[in-house]
N, C-alpha and C. Protein backbone atom coordinates (compact mmCIF):
# COMPACT_ATOMS: atom_id res chain seq x y z
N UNK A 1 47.31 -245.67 -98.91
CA UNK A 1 47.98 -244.98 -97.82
C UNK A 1 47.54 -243.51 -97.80
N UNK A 2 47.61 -243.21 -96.77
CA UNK A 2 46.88 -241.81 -96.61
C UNK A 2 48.04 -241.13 -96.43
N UNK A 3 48.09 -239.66 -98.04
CA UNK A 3 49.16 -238.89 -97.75
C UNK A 3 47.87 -237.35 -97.62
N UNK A 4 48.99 -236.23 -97.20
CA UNK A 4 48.66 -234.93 -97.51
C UNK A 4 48.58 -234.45 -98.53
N UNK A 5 47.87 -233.58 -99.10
CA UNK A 5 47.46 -233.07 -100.18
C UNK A 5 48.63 -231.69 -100.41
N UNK A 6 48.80 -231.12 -99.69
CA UNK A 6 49.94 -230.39 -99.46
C UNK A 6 49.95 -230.27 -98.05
N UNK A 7 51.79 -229.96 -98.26
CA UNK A 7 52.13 -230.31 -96.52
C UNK A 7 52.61 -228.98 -96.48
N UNK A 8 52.39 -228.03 -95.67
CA UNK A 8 53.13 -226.73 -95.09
C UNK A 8 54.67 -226.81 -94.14
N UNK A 9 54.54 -225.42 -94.08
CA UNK A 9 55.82 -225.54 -92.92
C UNK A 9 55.76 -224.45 -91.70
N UNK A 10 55.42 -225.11 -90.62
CA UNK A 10 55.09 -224.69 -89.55
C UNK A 10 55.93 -224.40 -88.27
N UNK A 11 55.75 -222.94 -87.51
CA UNK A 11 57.16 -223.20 -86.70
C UNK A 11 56.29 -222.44 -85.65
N UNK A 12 56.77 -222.85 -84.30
CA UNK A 12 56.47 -222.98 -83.20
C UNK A 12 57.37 -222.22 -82.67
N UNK A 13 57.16 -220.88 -81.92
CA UNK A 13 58.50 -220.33 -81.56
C UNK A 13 58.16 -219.28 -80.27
N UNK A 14 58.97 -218.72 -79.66
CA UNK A 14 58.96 -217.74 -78.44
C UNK A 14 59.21 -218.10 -77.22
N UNK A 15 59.24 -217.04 -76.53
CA UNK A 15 59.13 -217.74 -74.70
C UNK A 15 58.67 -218.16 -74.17
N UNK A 16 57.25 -218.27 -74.20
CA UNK A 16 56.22 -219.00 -73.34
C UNK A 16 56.67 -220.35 -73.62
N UNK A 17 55.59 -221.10 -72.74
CA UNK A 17 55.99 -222.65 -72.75
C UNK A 17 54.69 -223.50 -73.67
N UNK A 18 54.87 -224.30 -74.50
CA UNK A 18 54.03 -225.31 -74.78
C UNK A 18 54.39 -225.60 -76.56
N UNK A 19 55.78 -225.03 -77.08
CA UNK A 19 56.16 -225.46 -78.40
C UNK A 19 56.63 -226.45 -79.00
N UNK A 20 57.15 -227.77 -77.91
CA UNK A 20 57.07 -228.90 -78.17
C UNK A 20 55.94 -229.81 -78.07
N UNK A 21 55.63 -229.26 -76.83
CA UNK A 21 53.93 -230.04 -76.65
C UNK A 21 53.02 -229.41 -77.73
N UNK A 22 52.75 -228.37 -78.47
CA UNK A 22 51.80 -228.30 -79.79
C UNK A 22 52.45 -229.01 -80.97
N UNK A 23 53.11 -229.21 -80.68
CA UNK A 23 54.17 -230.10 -81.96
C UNK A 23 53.92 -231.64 -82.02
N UNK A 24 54.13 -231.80 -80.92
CA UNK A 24 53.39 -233.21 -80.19
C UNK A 24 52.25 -233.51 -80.52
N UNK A 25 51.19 -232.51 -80.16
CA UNK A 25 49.74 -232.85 -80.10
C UNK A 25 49.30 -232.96 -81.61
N UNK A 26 49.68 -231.97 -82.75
CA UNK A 26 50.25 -232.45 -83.95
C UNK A 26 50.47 -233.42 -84.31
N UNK A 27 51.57 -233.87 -84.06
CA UNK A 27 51.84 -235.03 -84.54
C UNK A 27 51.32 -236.79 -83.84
N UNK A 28 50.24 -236.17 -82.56
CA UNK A 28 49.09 -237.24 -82.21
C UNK A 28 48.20 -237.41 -83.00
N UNK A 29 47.96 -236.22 -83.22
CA UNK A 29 46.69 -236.12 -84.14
C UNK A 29 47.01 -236.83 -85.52
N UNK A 30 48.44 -236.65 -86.23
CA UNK A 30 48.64 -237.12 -87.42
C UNK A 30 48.51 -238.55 -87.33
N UNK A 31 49.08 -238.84 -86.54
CA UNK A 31 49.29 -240.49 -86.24
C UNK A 31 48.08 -241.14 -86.31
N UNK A 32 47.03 -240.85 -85.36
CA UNK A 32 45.26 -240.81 -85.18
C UNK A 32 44.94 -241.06 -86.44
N UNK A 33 45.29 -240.25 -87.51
CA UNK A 33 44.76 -240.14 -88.59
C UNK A 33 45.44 -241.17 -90.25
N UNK A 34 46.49 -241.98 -89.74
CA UNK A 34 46.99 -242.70 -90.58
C UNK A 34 48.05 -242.32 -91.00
N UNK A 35 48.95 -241.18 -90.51
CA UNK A 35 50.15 -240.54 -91.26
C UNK A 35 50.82 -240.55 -90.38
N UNK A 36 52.47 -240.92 -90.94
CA UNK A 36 53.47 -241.18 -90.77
C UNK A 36 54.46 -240.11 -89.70
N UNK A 37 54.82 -239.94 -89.02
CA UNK A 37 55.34 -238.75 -88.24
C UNK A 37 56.75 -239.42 -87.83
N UNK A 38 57.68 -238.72 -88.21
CA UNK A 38 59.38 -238.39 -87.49
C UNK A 38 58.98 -237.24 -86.83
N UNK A 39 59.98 -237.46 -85.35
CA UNK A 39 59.87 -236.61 -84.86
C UNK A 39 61.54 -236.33 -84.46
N UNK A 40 62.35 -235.38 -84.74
CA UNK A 40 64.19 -235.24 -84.83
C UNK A 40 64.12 -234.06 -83.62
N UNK A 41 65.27 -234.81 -82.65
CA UNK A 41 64.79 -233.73 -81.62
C UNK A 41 66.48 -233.02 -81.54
N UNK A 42 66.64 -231.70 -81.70
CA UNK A 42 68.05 -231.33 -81.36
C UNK A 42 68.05 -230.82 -80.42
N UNK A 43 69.47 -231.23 -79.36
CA UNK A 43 69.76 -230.82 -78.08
C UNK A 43 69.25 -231.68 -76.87
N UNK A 44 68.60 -232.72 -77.22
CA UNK A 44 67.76 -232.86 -75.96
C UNK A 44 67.64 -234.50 -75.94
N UNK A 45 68.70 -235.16 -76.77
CA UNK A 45 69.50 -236.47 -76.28
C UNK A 45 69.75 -236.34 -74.63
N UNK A 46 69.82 -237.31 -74.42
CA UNK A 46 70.25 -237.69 -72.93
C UNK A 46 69.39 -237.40 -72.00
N UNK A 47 68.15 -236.25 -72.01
CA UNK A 47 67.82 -235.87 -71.15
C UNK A 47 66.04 -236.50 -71.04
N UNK A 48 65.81 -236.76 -69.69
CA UNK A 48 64.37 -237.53 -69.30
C UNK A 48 62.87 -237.42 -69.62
N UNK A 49 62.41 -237.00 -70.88
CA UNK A 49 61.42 -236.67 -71.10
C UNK A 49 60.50 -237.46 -71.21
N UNK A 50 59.01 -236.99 -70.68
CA UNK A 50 58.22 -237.87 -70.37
C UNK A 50 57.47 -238.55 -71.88
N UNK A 51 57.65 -237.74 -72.83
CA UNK A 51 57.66 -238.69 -74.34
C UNK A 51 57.63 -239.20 -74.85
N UNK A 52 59.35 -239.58 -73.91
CA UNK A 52 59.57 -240.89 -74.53
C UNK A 52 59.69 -242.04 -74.23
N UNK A 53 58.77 -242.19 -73.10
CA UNK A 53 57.97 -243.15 -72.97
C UNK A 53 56.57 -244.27 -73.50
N UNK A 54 56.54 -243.05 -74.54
CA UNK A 54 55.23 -243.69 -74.56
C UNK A 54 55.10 -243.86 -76.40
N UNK A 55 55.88 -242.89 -77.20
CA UNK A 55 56.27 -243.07 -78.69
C UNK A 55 56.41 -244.14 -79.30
N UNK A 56 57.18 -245.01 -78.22
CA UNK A 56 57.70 -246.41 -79.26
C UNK A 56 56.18 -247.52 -79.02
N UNK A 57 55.36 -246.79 -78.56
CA UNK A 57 53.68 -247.66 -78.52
C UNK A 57 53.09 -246.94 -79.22
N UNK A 58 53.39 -246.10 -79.76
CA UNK A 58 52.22 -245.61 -81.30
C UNK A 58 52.86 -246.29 -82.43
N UNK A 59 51.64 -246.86 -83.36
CA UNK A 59 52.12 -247.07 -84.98
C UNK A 59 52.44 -245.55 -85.80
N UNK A 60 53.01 -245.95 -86.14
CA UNK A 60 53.51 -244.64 -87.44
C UNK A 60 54.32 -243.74 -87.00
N UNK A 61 55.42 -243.82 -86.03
CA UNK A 61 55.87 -243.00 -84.75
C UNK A 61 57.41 -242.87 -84.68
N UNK A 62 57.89 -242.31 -85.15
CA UNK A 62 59.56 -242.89 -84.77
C UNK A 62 60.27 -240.77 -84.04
N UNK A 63 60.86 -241.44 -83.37
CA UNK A 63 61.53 -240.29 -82.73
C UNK A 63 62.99 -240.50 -82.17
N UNK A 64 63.74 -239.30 -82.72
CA UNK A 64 65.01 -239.41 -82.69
C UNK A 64 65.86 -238.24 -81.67
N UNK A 65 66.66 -238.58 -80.88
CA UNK A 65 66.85 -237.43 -80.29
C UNK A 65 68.41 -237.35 -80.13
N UNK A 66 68.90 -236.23 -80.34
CA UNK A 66 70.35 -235.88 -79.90
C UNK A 66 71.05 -234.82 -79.19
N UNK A 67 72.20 -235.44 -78.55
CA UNK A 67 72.27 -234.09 -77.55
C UNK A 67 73.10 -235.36 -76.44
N UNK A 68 73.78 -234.05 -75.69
CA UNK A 68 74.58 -235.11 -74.35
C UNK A 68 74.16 -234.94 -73.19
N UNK A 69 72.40 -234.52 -72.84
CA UNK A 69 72.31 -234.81 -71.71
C UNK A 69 72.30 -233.46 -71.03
N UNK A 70 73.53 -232.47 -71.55
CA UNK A 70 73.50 -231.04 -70.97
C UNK A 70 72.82 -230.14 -71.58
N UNK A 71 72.78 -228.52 -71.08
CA UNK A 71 72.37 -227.84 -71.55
C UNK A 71 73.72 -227.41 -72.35
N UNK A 72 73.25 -226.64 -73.32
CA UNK A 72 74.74 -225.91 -74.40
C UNK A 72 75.02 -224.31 -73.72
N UNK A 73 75.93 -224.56 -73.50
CA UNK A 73 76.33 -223.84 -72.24
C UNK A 73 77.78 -222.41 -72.77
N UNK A 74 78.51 -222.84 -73.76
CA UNK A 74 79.67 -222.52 -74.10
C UNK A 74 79.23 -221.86 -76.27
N UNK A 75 80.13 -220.74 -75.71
CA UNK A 75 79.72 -219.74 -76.72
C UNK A 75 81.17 -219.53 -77.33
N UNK A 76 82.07 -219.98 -78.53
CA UNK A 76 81.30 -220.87 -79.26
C UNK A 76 80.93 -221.98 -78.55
N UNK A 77 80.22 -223.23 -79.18
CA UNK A 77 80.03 -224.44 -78.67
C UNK A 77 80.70 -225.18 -78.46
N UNK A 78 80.70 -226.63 -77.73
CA UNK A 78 81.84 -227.40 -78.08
C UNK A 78 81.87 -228.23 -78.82
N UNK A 79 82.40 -228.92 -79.68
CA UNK A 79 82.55 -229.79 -80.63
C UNK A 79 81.96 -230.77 -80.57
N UNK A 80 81.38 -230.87 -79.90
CA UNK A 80 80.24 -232.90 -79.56
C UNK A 80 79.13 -232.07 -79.42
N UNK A 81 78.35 -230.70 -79.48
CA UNK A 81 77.44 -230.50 -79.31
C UNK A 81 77.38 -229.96 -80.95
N UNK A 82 78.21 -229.56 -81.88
CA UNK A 82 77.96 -229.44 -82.87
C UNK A 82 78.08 -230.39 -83.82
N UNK A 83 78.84 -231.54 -83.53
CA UNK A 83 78.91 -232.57 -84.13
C UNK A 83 77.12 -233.54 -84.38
N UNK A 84 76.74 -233.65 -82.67
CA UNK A 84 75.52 -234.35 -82.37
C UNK A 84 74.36 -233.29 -83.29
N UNK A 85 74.47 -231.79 -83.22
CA UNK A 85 73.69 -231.26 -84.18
C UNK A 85 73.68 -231.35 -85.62
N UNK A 86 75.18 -231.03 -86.10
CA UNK A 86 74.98 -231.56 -87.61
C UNK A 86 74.51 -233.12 -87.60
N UNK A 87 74.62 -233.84 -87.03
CA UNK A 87 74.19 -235.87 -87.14
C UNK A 87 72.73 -235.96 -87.58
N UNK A 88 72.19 -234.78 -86.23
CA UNK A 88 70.59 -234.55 -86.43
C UNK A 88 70.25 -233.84 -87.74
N UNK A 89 70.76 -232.87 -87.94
CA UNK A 89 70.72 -232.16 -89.71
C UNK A 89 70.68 -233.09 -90.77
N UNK A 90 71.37 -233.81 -90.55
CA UNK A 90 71.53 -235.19 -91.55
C UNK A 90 70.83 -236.22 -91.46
N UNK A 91 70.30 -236.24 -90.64
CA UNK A 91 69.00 -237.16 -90.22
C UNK A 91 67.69 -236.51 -91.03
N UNK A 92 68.06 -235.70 -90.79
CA UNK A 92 66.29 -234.49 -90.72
C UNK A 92 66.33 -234.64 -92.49
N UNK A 93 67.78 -234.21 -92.88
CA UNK A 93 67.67 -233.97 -94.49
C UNK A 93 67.17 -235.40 -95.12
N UNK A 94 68.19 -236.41 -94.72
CA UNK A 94 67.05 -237.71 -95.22
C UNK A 94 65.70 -238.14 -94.85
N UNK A 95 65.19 -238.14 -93.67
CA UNK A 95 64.01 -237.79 -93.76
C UNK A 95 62.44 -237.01 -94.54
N UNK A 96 63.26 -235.53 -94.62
CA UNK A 96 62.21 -235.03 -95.32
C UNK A 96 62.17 -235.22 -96.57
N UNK A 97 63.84 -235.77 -96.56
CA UNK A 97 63.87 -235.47 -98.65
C UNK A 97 63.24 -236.76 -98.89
N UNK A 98 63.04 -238.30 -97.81
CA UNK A 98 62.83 -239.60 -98.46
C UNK A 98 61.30 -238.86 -98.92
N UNK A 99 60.50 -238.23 -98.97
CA UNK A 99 58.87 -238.48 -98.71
C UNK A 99 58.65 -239.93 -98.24
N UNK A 100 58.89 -240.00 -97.27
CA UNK A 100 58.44 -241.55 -96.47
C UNK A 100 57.39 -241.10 -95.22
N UNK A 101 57.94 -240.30 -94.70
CA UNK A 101 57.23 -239.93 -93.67
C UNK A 101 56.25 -237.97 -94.26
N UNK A 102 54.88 -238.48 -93.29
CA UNK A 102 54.25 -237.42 -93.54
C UNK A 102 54.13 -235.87 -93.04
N UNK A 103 54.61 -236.07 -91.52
CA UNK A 103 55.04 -235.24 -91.01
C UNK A 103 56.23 -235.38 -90.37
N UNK A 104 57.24 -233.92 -90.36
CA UNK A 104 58.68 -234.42 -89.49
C UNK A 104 58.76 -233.15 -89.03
N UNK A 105 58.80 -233.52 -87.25
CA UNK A 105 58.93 -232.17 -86.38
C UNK A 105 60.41 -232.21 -86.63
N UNK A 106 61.01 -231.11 -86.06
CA UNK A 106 62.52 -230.55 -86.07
C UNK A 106 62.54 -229.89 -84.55
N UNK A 107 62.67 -230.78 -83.55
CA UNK A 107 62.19 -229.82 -82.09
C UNK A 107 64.00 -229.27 -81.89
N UNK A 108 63.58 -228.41 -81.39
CA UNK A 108 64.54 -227.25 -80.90
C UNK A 108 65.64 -226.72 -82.28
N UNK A 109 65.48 -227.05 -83.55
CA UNK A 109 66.19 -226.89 -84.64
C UNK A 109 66.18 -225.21 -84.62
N UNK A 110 65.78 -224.60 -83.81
CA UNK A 110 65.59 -222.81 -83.79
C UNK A 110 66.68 -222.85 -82.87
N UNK A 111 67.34 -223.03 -81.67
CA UNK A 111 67.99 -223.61 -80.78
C UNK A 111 68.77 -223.60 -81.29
N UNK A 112 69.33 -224.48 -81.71
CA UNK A 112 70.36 -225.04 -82.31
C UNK A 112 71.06 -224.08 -83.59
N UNK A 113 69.80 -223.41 -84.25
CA UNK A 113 70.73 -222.44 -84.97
C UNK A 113 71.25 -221.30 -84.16
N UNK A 114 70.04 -220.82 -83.13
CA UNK A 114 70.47 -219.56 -82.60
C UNK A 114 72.33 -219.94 -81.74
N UNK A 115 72.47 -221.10 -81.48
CA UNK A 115 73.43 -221.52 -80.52
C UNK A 115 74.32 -221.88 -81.63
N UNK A 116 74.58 -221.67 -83.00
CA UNK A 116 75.78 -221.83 -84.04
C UNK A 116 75.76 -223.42 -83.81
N UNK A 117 74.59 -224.19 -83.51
CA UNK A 117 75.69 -225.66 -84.06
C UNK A 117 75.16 -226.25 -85.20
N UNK A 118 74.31 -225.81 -85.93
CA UNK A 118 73.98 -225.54 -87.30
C UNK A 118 73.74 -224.49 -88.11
N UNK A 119 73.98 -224.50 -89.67
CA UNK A 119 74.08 -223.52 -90.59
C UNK A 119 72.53 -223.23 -90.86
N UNK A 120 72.11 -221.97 -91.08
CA UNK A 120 71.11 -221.92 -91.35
C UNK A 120 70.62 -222.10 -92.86
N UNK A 121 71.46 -221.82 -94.03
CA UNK A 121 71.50 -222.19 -94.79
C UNK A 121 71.05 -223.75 -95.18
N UNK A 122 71.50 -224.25 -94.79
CA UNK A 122 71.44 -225.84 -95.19
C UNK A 122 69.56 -226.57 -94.10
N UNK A 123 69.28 -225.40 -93.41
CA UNK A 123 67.98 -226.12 -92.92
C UNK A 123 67.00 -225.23 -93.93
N UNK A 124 67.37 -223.91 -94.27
CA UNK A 124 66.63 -223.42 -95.86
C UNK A 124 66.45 -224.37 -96.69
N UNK A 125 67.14 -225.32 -97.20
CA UNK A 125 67.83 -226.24 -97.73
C UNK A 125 66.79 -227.23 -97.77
N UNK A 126 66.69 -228.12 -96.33
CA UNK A 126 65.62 -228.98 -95.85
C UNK A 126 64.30 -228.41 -96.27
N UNK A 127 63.84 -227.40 -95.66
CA UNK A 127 62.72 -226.55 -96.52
C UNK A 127 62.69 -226.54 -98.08
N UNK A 128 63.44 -225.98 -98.52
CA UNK A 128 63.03 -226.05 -100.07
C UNK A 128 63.33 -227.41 -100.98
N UNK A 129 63.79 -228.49 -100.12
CA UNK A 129 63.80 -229.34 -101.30
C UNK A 129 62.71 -230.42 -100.54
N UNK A 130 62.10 -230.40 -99.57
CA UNK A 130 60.84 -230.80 -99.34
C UNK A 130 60.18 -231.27 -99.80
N UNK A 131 59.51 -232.60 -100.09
CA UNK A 131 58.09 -232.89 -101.10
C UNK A 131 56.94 -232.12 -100.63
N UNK A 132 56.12 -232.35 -101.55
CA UNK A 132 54.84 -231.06 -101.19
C UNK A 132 54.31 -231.82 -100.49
N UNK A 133 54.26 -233.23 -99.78
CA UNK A 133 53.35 -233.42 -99.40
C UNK A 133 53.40 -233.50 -97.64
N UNK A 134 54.86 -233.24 -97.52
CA UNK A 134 55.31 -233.29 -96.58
C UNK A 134 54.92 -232.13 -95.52
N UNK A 135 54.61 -232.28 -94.61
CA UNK A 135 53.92 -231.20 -93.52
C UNK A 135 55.79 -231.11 -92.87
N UNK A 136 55.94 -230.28 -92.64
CA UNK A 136 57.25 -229.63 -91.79
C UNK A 136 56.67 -229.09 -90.82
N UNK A 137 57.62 -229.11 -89.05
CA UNK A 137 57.25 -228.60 -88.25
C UNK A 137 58.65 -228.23 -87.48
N UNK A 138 58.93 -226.86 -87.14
CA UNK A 138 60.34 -226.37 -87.42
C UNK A 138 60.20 -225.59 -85.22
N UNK A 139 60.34 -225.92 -84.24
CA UNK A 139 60.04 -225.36 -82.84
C UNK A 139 61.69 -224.79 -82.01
N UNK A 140 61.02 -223.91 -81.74
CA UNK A 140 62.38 -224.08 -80.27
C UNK A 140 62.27 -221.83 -80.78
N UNK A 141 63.06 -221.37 -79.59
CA UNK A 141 62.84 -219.64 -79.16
C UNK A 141 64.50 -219.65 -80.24
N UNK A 142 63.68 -218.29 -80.54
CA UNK A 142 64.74 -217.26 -81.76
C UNK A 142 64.99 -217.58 -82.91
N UNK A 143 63.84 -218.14 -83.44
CA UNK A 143 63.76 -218.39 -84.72
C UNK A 143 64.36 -216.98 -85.50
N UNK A 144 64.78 -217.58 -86.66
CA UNK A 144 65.73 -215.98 -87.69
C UNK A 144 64.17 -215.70 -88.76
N UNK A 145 64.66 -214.63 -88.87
CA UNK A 145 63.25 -214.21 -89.90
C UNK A 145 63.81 -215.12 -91.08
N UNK A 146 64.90 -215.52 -90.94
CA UNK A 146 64.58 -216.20 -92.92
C UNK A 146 63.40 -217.09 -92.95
N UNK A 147 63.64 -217.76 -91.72
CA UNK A 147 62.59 -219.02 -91.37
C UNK A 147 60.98 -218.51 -91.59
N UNK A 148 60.97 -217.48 -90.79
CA UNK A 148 59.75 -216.89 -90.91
C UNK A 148 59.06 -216.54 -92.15
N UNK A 149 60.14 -216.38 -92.86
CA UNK A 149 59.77 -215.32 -94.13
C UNK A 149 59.17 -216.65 -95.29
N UNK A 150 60.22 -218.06 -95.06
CA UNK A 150 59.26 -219.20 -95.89
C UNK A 150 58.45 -219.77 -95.42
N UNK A 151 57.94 -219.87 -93.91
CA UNK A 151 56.77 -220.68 -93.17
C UNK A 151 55.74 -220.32 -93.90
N UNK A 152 54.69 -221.16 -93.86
CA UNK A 152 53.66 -220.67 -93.95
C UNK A 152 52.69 -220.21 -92.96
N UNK A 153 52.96 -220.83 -91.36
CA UNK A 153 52.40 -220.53 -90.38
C UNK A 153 53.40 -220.52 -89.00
N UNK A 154 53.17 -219.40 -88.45
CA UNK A 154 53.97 -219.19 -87.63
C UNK A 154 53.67 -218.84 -85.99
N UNK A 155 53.84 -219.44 -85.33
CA UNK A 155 52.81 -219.41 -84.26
C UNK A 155 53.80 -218.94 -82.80
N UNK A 156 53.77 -218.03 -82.29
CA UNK A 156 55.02 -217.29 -80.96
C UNK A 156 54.31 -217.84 -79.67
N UNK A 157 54.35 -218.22 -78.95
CA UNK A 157 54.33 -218.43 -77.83
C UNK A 157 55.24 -217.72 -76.39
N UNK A 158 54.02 -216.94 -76.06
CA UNK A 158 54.34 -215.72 -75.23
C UNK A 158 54.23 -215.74 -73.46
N UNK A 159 55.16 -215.71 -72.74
CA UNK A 159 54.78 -215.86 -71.30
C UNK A 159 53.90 -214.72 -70.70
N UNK A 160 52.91 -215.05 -69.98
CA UNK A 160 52.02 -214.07 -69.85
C UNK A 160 51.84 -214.03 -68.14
N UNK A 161 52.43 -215.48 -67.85
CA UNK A 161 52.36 -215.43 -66.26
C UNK A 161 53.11 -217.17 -65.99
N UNK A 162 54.37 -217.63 -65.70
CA UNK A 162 54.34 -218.79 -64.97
C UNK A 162 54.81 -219.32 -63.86
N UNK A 163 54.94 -220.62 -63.04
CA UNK A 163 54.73 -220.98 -62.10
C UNK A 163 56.28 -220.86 -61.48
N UNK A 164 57.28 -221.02 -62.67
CA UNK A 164 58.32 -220.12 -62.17
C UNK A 164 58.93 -219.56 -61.45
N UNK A 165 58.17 -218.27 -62.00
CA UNK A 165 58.46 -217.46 -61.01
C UNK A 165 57.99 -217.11 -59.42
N UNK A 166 57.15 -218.26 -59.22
CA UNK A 166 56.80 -218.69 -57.82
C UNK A 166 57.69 -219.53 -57.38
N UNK A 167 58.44 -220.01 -58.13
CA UNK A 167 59.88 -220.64 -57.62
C UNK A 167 59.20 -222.42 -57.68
N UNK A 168 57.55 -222.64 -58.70
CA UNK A 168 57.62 -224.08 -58.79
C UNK A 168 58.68 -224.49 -59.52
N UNK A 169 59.20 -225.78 -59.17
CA UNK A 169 59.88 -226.86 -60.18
C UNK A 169 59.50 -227.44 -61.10
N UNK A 170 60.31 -227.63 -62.47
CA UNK A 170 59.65 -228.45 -63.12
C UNK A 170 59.56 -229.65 -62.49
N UNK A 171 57.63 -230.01 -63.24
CA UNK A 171 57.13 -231.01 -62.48
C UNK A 171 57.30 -232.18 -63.60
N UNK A 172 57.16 -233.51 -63.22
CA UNK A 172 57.36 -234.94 -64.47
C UNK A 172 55.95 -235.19 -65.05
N UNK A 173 56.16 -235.12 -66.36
CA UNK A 173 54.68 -235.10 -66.62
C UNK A 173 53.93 -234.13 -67.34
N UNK A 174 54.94 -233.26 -66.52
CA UNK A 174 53.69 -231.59 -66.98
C UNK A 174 55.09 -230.89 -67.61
N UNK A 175 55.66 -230.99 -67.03
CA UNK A 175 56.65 -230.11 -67.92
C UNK A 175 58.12 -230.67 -69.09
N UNK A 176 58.59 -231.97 -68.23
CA UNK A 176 59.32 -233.15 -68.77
C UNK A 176 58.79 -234.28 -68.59
């Protein structure tokens, strides 16, 4: 079985757009290559992404997503949006800790802390008790410097011009 020799921890972060889709293309590429990929998505249960359509036809592929469908809207949160986030925390922690899988994205897990429905502590946590061989991939805007400070690679994604603000819609496909 083809593992990693060492696995890093990688985070995908800022305003611009394309931090789930490099996460993605990642974890195509891993798959391509014989390794195992979870992909734990927080916040973004319920809602239509073009994704996930097509995941449960790759080998080595499993993707999990939670969330009700809305955006998190209410400061504090409400209780089913922090509930569905810790579920995913607990997902993510067995995951990375089984070493079963080779890579495991964490999409919007930056999200989800900046929005209090997880501790940041306890995804430090996920990070350091990690197998080495495990590649981590940590995405979503306002990542905390703690995160930063253990990544090993850290990659911002910056808006420089989008369609937006021409008042396009997201389109199916290209954007969900």
């Amino acid at each position: 079985m083809t593992r990693l020799d060492r696995g890093l921890v990688q985070i995908y972060t800022g305003d611009g757009k394309g931090k789930t889709s490099a996460a993605f293309g990642l974890a195509l590429r891993a798959v391509g290559r014989g390794l195992k990929v979870y992909v734990i998505q927080f916040i973004k249960g319920g809602f239509d992404y073009g994704e996930l359509y097509v995941v449960d036809r790759l080998p080595n592929f499993c993707l999990k997503a939670f969330g009700r469908g809305q955006f998190v809207m209410s400061d504090p949160p409400g209780e089913e949006d922090v509930r569905l986030a810790e579920e995913a925390l607990r997902l993510a922690k067995g995951v990375v800790g089984s070493g079963e899988f080779d890579v495991v994205v964490l999409d919007e897990v930056n999200v989800a802390l900046s929005l209090k429905l997880i501790s940041l502590e306890e995804v430090l946590n996920v990070i350091k008790n990690k197998p080495a061989h495990v590649e981590l991939v940590l995405t979503g805007r306002g990542v905390p410097k703690e995160l930063i400070e253990v990544a090993d690679l850290v990659t911002e994604m910056r808006e420089v011009k989008h369609p937006f603000r021409k008042g396009v819609s997201a389109r199916k496909g290209i954007e969900f």
